[in-house]
Structure formats: C-alpha cells, structure tokens
Protein backbone atom coordinates (compact mmCIF):
# COMPACT_ATOMS: atom_id res chain seq x y z
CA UNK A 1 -9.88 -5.94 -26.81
CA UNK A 2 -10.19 -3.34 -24.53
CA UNK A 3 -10.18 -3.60 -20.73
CA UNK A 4 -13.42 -2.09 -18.55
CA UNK A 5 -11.16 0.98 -17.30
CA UNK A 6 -11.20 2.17 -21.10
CA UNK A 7 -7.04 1.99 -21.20
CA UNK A 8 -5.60 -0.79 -24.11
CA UNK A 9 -4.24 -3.71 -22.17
CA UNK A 10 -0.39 -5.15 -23.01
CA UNK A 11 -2.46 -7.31 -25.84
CA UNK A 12 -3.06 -4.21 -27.69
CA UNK A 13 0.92 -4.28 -28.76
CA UNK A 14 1.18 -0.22 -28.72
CA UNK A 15 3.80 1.14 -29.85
CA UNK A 16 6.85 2.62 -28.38
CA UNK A 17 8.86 5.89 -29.27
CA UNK A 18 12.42 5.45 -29.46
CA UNK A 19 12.84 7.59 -26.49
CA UNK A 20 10.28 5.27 -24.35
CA UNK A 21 12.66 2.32 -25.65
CA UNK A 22 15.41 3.47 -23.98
CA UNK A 23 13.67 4.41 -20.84
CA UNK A 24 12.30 1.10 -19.82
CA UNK A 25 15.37 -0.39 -20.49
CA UNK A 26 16.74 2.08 -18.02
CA UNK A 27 14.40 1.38 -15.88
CA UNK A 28 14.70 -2.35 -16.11
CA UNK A 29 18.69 -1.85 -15.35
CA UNK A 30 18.02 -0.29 -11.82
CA UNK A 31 15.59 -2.89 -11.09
CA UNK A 32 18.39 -5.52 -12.03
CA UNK A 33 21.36 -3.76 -9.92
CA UNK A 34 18.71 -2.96 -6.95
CA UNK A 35 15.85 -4.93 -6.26
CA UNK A 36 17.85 -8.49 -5.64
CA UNK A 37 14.43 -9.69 -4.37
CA UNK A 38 12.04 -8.00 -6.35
CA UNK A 39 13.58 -9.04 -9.83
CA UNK A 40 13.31 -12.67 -9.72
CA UNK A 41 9.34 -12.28 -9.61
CA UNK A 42 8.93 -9.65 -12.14
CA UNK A 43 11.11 -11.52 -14.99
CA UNK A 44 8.76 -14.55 -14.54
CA UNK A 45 5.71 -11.64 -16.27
CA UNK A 46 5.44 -11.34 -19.73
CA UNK A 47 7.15 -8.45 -20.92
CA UNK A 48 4.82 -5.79 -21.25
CA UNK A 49 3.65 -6.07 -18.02
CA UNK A 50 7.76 -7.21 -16.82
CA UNK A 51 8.49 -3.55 -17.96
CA UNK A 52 5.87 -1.59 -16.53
CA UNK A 53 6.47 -2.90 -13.29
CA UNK A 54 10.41 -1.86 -13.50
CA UNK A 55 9.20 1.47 -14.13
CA UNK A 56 6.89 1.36 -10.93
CA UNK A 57 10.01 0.20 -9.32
CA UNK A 58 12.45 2.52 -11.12
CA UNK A 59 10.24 5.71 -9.64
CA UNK A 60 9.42 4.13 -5.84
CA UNK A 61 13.96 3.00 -5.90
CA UNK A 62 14.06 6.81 -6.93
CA UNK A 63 11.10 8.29 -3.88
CA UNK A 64 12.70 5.75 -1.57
CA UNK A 65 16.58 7.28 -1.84
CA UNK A 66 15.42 10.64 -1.48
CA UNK A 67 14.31 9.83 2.04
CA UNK A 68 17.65 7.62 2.80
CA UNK A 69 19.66 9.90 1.23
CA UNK A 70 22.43 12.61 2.28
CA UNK A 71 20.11 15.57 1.46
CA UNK A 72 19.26 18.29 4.39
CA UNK A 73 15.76 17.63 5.59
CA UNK A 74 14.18 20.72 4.06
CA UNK A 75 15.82 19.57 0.77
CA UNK A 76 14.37 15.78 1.22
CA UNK A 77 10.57 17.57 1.31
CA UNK A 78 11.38 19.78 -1.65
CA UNK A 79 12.74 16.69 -4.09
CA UNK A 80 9.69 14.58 -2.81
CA UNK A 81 7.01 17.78 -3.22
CA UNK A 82 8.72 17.09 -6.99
CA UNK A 83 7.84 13.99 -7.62
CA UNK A 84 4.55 14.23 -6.32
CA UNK A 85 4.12 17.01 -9.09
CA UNK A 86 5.71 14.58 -11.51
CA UNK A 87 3.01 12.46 -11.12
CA UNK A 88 0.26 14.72 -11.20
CA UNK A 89 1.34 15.69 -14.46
CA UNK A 90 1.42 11.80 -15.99
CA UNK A 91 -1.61 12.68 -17.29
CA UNK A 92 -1.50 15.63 -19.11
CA UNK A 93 2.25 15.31 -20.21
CA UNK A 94 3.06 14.04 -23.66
CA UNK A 95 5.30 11.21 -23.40
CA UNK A 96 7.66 12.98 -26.28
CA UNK A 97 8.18 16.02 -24.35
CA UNK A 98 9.74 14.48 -21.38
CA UNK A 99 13.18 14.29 -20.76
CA UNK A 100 13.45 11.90 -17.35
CA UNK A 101 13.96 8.67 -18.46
CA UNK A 102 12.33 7.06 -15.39
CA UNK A 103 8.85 9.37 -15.86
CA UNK A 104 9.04 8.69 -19.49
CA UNK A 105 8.52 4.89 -19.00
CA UNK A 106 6.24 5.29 -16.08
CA UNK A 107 4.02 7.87 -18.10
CA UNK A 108 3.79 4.70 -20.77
CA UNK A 109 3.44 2.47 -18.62
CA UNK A 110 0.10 4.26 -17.05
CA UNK A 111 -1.11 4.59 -20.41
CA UNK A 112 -1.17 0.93 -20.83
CA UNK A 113 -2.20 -0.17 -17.65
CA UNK A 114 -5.18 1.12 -15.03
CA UNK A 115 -2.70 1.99 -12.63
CA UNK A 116 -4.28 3.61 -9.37
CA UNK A 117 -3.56 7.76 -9.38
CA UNK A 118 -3.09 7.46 -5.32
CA UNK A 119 -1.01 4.48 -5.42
CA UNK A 120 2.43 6.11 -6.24
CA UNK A 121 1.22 9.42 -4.03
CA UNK A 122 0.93 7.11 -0.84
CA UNK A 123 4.40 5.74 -1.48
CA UNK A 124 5.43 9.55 -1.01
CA UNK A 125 3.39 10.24 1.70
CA UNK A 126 5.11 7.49 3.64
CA UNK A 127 8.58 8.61 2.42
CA UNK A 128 7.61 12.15 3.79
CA UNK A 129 6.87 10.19 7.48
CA UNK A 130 10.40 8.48 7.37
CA UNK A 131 11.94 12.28 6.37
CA UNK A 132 9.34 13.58 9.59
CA UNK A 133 11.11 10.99 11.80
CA UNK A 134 7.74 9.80 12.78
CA UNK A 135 7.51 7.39 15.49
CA UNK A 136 4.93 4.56 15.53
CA UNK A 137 2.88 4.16 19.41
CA UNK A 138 1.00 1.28 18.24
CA UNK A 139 1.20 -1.74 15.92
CA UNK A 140 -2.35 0.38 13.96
CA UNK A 141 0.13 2.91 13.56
CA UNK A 142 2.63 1.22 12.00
CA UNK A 143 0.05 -0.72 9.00
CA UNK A 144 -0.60 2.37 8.20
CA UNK A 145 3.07 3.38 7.47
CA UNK A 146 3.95 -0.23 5.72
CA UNK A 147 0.11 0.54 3.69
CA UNK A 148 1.69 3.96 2.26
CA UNK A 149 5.42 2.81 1.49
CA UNK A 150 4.16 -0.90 0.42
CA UNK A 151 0.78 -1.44 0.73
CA UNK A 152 0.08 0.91 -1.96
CA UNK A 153 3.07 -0.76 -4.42
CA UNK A 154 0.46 -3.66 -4.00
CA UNK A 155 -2.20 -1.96 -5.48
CA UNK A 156 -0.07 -0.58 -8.29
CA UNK A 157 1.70 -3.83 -9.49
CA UNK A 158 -1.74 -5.46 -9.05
CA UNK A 159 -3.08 -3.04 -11.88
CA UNK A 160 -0.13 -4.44 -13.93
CA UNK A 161 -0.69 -8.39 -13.08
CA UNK A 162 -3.57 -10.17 -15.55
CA UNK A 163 -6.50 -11.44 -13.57
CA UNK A 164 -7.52 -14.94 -14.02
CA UNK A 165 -10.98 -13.85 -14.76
CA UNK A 166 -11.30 -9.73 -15.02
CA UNK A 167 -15.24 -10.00 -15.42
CA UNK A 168 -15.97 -12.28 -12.75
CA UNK A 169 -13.10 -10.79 -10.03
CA UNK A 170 -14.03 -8.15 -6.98
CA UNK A 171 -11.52 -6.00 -7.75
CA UNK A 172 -11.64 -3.95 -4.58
CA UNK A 173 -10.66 -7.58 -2.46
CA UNK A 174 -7.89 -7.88 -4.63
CA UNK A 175 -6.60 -4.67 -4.17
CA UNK A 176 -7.09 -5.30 -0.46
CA UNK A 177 -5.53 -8.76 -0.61
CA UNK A 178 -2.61 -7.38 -2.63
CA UNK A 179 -1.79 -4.35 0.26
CA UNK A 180 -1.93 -6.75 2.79
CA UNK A 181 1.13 -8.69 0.61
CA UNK A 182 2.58 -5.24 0.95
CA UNK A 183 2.36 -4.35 4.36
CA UNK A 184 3.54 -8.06 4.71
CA UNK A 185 6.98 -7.65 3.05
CA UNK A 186 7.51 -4.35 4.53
CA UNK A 187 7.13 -5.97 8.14
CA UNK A 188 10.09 -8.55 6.95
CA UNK A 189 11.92 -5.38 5.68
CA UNK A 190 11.51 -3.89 8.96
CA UNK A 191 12.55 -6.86 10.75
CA UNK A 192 15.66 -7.53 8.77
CA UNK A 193 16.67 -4.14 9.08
CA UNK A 194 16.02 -3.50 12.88
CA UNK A 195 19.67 -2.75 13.78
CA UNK A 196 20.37 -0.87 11.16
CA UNK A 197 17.60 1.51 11.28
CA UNK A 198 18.23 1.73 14.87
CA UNK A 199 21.70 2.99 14.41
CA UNK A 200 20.38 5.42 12.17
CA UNK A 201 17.73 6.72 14.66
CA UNK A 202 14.61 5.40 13.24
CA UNK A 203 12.47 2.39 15.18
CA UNK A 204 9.33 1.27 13.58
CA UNK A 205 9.03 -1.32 16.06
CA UNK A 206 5.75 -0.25 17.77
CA UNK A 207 6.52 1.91 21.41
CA UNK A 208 3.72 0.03 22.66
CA UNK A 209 5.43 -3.13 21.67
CA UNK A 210 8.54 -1.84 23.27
CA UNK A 211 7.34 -1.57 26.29
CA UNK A 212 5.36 -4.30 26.43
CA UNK A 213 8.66 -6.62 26.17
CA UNK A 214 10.42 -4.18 29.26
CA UNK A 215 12.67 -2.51 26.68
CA UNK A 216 11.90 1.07 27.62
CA UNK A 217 9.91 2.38 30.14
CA UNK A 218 6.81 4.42 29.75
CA UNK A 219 8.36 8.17 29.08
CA UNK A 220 11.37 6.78 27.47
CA UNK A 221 10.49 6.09 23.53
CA UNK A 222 13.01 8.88 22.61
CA UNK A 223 15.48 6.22 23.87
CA UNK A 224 14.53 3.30 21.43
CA UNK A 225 17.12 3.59 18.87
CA UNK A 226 19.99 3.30 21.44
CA UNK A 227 18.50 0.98 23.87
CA UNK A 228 17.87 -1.35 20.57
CA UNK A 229 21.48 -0.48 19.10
CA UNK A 230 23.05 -1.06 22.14
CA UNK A 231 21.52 -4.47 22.94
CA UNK A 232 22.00 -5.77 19.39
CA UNK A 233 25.40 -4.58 18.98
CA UNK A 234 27.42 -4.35 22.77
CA UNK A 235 25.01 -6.97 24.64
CA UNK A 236 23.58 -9.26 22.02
CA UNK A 237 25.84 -12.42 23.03
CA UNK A 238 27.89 -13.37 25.76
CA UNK A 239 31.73 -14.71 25.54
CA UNK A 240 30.53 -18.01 24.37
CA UNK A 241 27.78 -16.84 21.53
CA UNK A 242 24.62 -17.15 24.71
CA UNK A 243 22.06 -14.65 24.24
CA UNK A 244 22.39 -12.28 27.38
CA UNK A 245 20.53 -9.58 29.44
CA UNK A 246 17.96 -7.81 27.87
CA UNK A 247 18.73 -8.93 24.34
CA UNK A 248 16.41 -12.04 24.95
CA UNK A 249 13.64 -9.86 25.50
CA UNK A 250 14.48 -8.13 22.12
CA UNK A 251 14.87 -11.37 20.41
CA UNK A 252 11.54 -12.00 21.81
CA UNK A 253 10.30 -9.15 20.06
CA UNK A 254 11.00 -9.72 16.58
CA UNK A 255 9.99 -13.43 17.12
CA UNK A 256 6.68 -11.81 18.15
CA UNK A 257 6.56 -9.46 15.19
CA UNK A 258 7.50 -12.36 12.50
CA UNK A 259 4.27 -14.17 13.93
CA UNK A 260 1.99 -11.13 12.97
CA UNK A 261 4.26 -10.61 9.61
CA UNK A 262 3.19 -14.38 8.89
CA UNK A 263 -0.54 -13.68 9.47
CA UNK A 264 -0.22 -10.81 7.26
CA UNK A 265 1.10 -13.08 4.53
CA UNK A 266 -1.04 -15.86 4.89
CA UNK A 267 -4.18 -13.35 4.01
CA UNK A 268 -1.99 -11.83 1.10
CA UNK A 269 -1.41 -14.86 -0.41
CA UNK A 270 -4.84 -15.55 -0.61
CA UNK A 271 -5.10 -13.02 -4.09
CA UNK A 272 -2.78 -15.39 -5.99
CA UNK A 273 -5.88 -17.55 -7.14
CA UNK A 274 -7.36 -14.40 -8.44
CA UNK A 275 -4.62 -14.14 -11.00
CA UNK A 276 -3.13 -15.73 -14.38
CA UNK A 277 -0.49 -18.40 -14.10
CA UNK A 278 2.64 -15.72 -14.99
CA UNK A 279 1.29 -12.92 -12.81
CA UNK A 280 0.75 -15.49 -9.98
CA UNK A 281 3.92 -16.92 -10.23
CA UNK A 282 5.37 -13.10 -9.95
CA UNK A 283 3.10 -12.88 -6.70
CA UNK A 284 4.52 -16.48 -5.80
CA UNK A 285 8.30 -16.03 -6.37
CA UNK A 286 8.32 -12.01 -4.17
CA UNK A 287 6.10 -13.84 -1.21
CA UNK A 288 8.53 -17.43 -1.65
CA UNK A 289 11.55 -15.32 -1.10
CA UNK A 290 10.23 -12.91 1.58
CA UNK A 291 8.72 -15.54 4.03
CA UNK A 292 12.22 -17.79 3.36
CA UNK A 293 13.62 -14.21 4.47
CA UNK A 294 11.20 -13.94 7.59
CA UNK A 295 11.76 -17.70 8.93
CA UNK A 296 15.36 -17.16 9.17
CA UNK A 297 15.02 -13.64 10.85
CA UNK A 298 12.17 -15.62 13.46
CA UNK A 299 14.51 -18.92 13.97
CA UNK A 300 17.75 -16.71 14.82
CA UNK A 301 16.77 -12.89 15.95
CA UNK A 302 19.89 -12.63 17.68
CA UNK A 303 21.84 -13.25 14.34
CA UNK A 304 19.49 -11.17 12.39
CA UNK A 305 20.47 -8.62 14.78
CA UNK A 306 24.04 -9.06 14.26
CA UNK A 307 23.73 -9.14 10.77
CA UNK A 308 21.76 -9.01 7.60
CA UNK A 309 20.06 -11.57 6.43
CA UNK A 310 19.76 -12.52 2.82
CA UNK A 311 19.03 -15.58 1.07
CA UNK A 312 21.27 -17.01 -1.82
CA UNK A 313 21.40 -16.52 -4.96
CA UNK A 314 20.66 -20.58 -6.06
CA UNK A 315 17.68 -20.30 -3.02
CA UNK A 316 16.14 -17.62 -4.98
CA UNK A 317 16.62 -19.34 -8.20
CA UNK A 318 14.81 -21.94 -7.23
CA UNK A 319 11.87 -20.26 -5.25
CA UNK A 320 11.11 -18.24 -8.33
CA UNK A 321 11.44 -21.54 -10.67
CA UNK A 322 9.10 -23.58 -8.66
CA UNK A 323 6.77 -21.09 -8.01
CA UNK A 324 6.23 -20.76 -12.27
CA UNK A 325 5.37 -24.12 -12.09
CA UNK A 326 2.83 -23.65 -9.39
CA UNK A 327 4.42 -24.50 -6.25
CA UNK A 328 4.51 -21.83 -3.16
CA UNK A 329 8.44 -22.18 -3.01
C-alpha cells in the first residue's frame, strides 16, 4: 500500500544498502549517548519509523552544536549555509554516492517517509538566530524562535508517526497540534536552562517579560544576561537557603513562564488521539517526561536556578512504560 503523498510507507519493507545499515545505526548511537529525554519515546516506535526519527535527530544534534559550538561566528554561518545545502540536495542525491553517515540515513529516511522539505530548513533558520545573538522583545517573538528550532521537529517526526486514521485525519491540525508540542518542550528547555544561557550571554526570556517583573528597566535589555546571572548565582538565597532581593521577582518569572509552557502543552497534547497506539505512546512518553521536567522547574525556580534539573533514570522508565500502555505518565 502506498500512502496519498506517493512515497512507500515503513510497511513497504524497502530495502537497505549496506552503507544505509551502518548509518542509522550511527545515527541511532548519538541519539542513545545524547538525547536522554528524547530516546525513551522514540524506542517505544516500531523500528522503521524508531530509525528515521534518530536520523531527524542525528542531523538537528549535528545543526544544534554548530550554533553551541567553539567555532568563530563567521565560521558557525558557513557550516550551517552547509547543511542547508545538504538538504537541498536530499532529493536529487543518490543515497550510494554519499559519504556522511548522518545524510545517508536521513536521505533514506525521506524516501520512506513524507517528511516536510521546510521542516529541517526552519531548524537552521533558528540556529542561525541563536549564532545572530537575537534577542526576543515579546513573548510573539519568542514562539516564533521555539516554532523554527522545535516547532518545526514537530512537524517532521509527525511525518514519521502512523496516524490512527490517515484518510479521515486534517493533516494541517496535526501538524499544528504537533508544533505547538514543540514550541512546548522548547519553553521547558528554556526554562531549565535559564542560568546557563544567561552566563553564556543569551536570554530568551521575553524583554517585555523582563521588565514587566522590575528586572531591568526600559533601555537596559543589553543588561539581561548579568542581571539574571547575577541574581541566580550571587543573590539567589540568603545564609539560611530564603529566597532574597530581586531573585523572588525572577523566581516569579519562570513560575509565570511554566504557566504559559503548560497551556502550550495542554493544546499539543491534544494530537495524540490523532495517532496509532506506538506513535502515541512516543508522543506520550517525550510530553510525560517534559511536563515532570516543567513541574519541578515551576515548584522550585530558585533551585532550578541553582541547578539543572533532570529527572531519573527509573522516573523516565516508568513515564515511557505507562504511557505504552495508554496512560499520560
């Protein structure tokens, strides 16, 4: 059977080179050494589909350390202007030819699955705003950032999941539904990693936001990073572990972001009906562990300031097993 798009679906059992052998598995080792959260979902997908989506995670891991990388900013634009022609080329390049282990398996993996063109290209295009240093005014401003770098990994994993019913589904709400998921565990990224990105120059909590809590004063966004370092570091607790000075009106903050990351979530969810029992138990398991991730950051900011938060192993093992048997986790 062939799907509507016109490409064979993982039912069709093509098969694979030698050469694209060994490239998923590559590509299914750095998604086991690097995406703690993302792997217990995807191993709950059959494993067509479990391998395609390492090898959308395999290239976005690869997009994503270019812009967190060492490189020289000119140098950051050059490698990602590379990829971006990598991908262009999926199309026209014959699988055999290539010598990049991660493109080889991605290459197959488009050929088996209807995998939006733009959806990998927006993931760059919000790489290139993190290389820019771009800043984020409003909350608007930052969806769209989270939409690019997340959103858009939605979309493309969502061309990889099985639909409960492909005839009868509006595919353009589920590829809605499944970038608001994105955006939704890219606001818990951002939260977890407030301090950190701080330290390292980069806020993407809204200016607007900002001021709105009497962090910084109107003029003074270029003094974000240390203003946020500073009160989550030097004056995040007193002598006896209080919350002190200012640092209350940061913790306010992220409690305030976690509430719209939750409303963001609750309308993501929402495309898990839409799917089969494995690829909604993926969706299940990568939502269970994130909003776990996002109560803890919302109940203690201060500590989530101090420190990153992660959820256990065993807490993870069971989010992912209950959610194959149907629960939210």
């Amino acid at each position: 059977m062939t799907p509507p798009s016109g490409r064979l679906g993982p039912q069709d059992v093509l098969p694979r080179t030698p050469g694209t052998v060994v490239a998923y598995r590559h590509c299914e080792a750095i998604t086991r050494a690097t995406a703690a959260n993302f792997y217990y979902g995807i191993r709950l997908l059959q494993p067509e589909r479990r391998r395609a989506m390492c090898a959308v995670y395999a290239f976005a891991r690869r997009v994503d350390d270019i812009g967190d990388g060492p490189l020289a900013h000119e140098d950051k634009l050059r490698r990602l202007d590379e990829q971006a022609q990598a991908l262009s080329e999926l199309s026209e390049r014959s699988v055999s030819s290539g010598t990049d282990l991660v493109t080889v398996a991605l290459k197959d993996a488009y050929g088996r699955f209807d995998v939006p063109p733009d959806a990998l290209e927006a993931l760059i295009a919000g790489v290139r705003m993190d290389v820019e240093g771009t800043t984020y005014e409003s909350f608007d401003d930052l969806v769209l950032y989270c939409r690019r770098v997340a959103g858009a990994i939605g979309r493309a994993c969502l061309a990889i999941f099985a639909l409960r019913d492909p005839a009868g589904t509006d595919r353009a709400r589920a590829q809605r539904l499944a970038d608001d998921l994105g955006v939704a565990l890219q606001l818990t990224n951002i939260l977890r990693d407030v301090r950190e990105d701080a330290s390292d120059g980069r806020v993407y909590l809204p200016a607007e936001d900002l001021r709105r809590f009497g962090l910084i004063a109107a003029g003074d966004e270029h003094e974000a990073a240390s203003t946020i370092t500073r009160l989550a570091i030097a004056d995040g607790a007193g002598a006896g572990g209080e919350v002190v000075g200012d640092a209350e009106q940061l913790n306010a903050l992220v409690r305030f972001q976690a509430d719209r990351a939750r409303r963001w979530f609750d309308r993501g969810m929402t495309l898990t009906p839409l799917l089969d029992r494995r690829s909604a138990a993926c969706v299940l398991a990568m939502a269970g562990i994130y909003s776990r991730l996002l109560e803890r950051i919302a109940s203690n900011p201060a500590r989530a300031l101090r420190e990153r938060i992660a959820l256990p192993m065993r807490e993870k093992t069971w989010v992912a097993a209950r959610s194959m048997l149907g629960g939210s986790g």
